[in-house]
Protein backbone atom coordinates (compact mmCIF):
# COMPACT_ATOMS: atom_id res chain seq x y z
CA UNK A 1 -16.84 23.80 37.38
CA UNK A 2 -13.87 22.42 35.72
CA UNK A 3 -12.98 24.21 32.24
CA UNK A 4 -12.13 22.23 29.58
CA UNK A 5 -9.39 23.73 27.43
CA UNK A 6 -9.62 22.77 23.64
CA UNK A 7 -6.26 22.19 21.82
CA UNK A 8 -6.27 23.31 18.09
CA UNK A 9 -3.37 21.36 17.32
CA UNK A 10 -5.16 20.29 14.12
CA UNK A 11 -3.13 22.26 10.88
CA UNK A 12 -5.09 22.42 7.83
CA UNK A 13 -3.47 21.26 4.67
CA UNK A 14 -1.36 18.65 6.46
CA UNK A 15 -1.63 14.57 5.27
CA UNK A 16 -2.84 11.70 7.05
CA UNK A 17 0.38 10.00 6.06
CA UNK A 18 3.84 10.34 6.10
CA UNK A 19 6.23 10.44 3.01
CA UNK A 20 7.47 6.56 3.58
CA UNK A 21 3.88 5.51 3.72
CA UNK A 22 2.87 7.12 0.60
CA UNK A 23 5.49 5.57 -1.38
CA UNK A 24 5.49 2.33 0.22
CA UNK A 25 1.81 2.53 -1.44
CA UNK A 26 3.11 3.65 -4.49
CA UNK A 27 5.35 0.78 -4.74
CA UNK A 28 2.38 -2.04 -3.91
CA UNK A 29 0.03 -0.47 -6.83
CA UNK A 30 3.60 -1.28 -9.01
CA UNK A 31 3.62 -4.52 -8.16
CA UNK A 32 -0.04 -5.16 -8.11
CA UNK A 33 0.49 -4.07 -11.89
CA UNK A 34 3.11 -5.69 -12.77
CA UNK A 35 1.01 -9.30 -11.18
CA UNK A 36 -1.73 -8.38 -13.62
CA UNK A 37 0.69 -8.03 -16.46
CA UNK A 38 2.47 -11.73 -15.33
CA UNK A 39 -0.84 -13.04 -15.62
CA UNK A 40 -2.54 -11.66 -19.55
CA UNK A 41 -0.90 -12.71 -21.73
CA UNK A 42 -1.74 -14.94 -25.17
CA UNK A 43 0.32 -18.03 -23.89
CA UNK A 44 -0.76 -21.32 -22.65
CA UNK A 45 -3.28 -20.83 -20.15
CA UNK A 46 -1.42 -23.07 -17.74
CA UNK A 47 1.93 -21.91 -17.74
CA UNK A 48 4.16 -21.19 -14.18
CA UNK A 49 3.94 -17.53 -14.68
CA UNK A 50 0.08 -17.18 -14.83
CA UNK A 51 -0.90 -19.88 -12.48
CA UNK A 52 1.58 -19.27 -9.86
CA UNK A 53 3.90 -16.37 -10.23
CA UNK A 54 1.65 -13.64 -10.75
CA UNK A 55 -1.17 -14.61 -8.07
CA UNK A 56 2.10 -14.41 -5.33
CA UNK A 57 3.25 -11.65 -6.42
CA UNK A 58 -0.61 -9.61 -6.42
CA UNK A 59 -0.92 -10.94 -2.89
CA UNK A 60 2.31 -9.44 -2.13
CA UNK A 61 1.80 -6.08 -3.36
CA UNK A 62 -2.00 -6.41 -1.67
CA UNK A 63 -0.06 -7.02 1.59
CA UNK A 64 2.08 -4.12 0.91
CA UNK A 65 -0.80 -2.04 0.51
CA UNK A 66 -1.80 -3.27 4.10
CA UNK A 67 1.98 -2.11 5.69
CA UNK A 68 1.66 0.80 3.73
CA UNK A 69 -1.41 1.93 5.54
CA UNK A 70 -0.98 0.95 9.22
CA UNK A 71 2.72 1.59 9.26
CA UNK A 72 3.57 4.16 11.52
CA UNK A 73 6.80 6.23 11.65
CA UNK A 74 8.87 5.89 15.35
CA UNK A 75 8.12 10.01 16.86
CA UNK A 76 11.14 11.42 18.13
């Protein structure tokens, strides 16, 4: 019978991630913030910012997010 050799390659402690992917994640929690902010406000309701602006700019920083997590670094 053929053996099967198991490979512990598996180091405890490491992350799932690499450094660019955490703060590319970072960065689209900023700007999902700083969409939020564009949009409160006590101004009119209807105003550029809050109607336009700040729903681009949360779909941005969703889609970020998304980059963040599947990006994968070129291995040497």
């Amino acid at each position: 019978m053929a053996q099967i050799k198991k490979s512990e390659s598996t180091n405890k402690g490491s992350f799932v991630f690499g450094k660019l992917n955490y703060q590319l994640f970072i960065l689209s929690i900023i700007i999902v913030v700083i969409g939020f902010v564009l949009m409160s406000g006590k101004t009119d309701i209807y105003n550029f910012t809050k109607i336009t602006l700040a729903p681009i700019v949360i779909v941005l920083g969703f889609a970020l997010g998304f980059v963040a997590i599947l990006y994968k670094p070129k291995s040497k």
